[in-house]
N, C-alpha and C. Protein backbone atom coordinates (compact mmCIF):
# COMPACT_ATOMS: atom_id res chain seq x y z
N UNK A 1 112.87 168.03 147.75
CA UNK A 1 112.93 168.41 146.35
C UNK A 1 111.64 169.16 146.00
N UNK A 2 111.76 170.47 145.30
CA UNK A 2 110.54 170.94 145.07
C UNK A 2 110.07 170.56 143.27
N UNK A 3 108.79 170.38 143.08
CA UNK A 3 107.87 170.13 142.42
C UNK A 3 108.60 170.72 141.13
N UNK A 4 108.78 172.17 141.49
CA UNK A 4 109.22 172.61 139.87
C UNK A 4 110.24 172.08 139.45
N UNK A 5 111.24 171.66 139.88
CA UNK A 5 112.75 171.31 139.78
C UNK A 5 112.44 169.59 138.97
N UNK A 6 111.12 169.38 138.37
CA UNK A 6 111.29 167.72 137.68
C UNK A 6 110.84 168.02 136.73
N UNK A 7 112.13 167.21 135.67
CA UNK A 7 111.65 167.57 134.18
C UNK A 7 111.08 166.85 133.71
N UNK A 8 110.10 166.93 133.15
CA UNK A 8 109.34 165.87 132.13
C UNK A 8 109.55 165.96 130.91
N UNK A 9 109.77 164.85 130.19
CA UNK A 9 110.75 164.61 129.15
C UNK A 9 109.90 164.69 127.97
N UNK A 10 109.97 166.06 126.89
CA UNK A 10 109.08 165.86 125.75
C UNK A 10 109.36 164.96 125.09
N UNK A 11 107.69 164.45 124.21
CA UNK A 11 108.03 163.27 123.53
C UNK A 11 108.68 163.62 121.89
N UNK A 12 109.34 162.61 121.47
CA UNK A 12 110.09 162.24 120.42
C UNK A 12 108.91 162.25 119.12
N UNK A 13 107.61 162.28 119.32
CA UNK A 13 106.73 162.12 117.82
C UNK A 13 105.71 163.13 118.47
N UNK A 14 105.15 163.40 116.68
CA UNK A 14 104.04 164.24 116.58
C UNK A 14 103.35 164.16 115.66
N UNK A 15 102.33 165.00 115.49
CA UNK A 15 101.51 165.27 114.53
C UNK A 15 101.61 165.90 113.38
N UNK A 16 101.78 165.59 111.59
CA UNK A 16 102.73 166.02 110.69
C UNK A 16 101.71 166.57 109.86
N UNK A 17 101.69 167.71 109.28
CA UNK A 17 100.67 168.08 108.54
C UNK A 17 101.96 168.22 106.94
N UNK A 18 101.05 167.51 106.22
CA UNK A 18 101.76 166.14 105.13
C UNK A 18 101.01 166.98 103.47
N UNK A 19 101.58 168.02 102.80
CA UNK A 19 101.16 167.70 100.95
C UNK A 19 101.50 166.80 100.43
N UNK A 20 100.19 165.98 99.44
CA UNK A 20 100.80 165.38 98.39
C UNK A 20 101.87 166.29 97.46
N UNK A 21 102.64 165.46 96.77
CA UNK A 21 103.63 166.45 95.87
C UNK A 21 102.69 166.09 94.23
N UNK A 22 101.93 165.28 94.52
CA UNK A 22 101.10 164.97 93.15
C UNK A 22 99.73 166.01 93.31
N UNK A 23 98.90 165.72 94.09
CA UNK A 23 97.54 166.95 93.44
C UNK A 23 97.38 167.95 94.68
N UNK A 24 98.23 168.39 95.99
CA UNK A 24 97.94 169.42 96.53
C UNK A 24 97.64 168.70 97.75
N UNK A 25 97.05 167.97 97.98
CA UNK A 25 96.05 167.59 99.12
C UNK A 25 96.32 167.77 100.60
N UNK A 26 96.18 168.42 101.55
CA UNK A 26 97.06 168.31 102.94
C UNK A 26 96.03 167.11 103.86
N UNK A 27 97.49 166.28 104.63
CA UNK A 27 96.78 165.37 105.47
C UNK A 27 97.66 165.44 106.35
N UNK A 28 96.90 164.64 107.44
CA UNK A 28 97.70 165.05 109.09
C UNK A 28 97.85 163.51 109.20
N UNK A 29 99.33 163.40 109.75
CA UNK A 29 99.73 161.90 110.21
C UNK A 29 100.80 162.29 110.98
N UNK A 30 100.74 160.97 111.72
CA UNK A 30 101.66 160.68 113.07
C UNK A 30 102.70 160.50 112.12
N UNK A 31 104.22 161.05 113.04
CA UNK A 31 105.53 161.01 112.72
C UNK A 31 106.02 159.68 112.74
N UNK A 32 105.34 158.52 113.73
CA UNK A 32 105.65 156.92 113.48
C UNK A 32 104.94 155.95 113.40
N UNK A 33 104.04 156.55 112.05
CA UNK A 33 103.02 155.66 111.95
C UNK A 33 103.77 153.95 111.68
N UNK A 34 102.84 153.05 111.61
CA UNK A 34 103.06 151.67 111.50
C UNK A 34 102.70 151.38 110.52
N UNK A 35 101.88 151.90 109.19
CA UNK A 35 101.43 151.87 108.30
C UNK A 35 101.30 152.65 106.87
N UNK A 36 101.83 152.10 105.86
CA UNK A 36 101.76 153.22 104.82
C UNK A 36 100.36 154.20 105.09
N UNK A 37 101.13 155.17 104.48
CA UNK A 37 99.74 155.99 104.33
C UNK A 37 99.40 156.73 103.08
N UNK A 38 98.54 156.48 102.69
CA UNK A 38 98.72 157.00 100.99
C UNK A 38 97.20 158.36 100.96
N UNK A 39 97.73 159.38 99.95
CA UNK A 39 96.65 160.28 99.60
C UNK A 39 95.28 160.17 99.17
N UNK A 40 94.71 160.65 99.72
CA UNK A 40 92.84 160.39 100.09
C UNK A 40 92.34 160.40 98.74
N UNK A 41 92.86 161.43 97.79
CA UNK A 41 91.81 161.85 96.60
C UNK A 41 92.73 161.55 95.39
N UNK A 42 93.88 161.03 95.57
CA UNK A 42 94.89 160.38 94.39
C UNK A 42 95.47 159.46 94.36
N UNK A 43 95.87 158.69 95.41
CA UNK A 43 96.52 157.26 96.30
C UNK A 43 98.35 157.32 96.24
N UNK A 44 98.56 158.55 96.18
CA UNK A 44 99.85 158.62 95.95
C UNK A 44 100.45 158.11 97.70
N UNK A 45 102.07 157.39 97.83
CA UNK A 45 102.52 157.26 98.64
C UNK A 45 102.88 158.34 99.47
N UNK A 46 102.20 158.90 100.80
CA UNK A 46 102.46 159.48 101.58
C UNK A 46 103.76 159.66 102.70
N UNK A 47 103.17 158.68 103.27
CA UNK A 47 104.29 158.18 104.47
C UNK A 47 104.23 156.86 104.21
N UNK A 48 105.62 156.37 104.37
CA UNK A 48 105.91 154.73 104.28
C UNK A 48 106.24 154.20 105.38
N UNK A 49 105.94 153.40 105.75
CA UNK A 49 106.72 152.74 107.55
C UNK A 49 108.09 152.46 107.26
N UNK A 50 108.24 152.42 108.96
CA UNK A 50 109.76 152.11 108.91
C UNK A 50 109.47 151.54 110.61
N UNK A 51 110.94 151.14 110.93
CA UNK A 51 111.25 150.48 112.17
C UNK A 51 110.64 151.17 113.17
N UNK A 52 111.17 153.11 112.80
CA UNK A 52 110.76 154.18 114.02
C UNK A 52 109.96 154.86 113.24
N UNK A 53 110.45 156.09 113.00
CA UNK A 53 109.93 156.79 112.30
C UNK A 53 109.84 157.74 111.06
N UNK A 54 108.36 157.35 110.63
CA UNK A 54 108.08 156.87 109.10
C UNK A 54 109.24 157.88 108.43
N UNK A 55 108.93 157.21 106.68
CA UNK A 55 109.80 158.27 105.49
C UNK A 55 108.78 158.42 104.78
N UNK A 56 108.76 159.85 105.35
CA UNK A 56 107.69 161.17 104.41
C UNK A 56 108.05 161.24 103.14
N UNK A 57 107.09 161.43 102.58
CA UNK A 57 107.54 161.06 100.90
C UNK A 57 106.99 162.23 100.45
N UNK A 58 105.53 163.00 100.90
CA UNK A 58 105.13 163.95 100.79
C UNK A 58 106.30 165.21 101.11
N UNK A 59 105.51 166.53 101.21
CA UNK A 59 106.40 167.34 101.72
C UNK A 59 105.89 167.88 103.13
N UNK A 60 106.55 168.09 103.75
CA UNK A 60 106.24 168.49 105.51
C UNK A 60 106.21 169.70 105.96
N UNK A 61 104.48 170.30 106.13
CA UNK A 61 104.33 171.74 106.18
C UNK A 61 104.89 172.05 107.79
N UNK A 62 104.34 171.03 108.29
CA UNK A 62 105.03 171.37 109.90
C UNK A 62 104.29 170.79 111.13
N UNK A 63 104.83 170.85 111.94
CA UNK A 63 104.27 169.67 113.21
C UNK A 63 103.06 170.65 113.72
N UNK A 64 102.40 169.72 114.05
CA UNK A 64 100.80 170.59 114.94
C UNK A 64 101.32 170.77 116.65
N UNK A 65 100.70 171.55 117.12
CA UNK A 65 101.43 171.96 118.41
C UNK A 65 100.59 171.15 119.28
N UNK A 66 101.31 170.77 120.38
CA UNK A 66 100.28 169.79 121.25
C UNK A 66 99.57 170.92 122.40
């Protein structure tokens, strides 16, 4: 079997670059975090946990490239 012929399986989470919908603010969070995550300079609910993965509450500018 040659080397190129094995797929490695991209992963399922990433890196979310996250506006508050209340004062602007952009923050970067994991797609399954374990933990609320609330806005730095207003405390609004960001991302909320869940089982897998989180519910963005913000709005979602777009995944960071690995």
């Amino acid at each position: 079997m040659k080397r190129q012929n094995i797929m490695i399986p991209k992963p399922r989470s990433a890196f979310l670059s996250v506006q508050c919908e209340k004062c602007g603010e952009k923050t970067v969070i994991f797609s399954h975090t374990t933990t609320n995550i609330n806005c730095k300079s207003c405390g609004e609910l960001l991302a909320e946990r869940s089982g897998s993965l989180a519910n963005i509450k913000g709005k979602t500018l777009g995944a960071l490239d690995q």
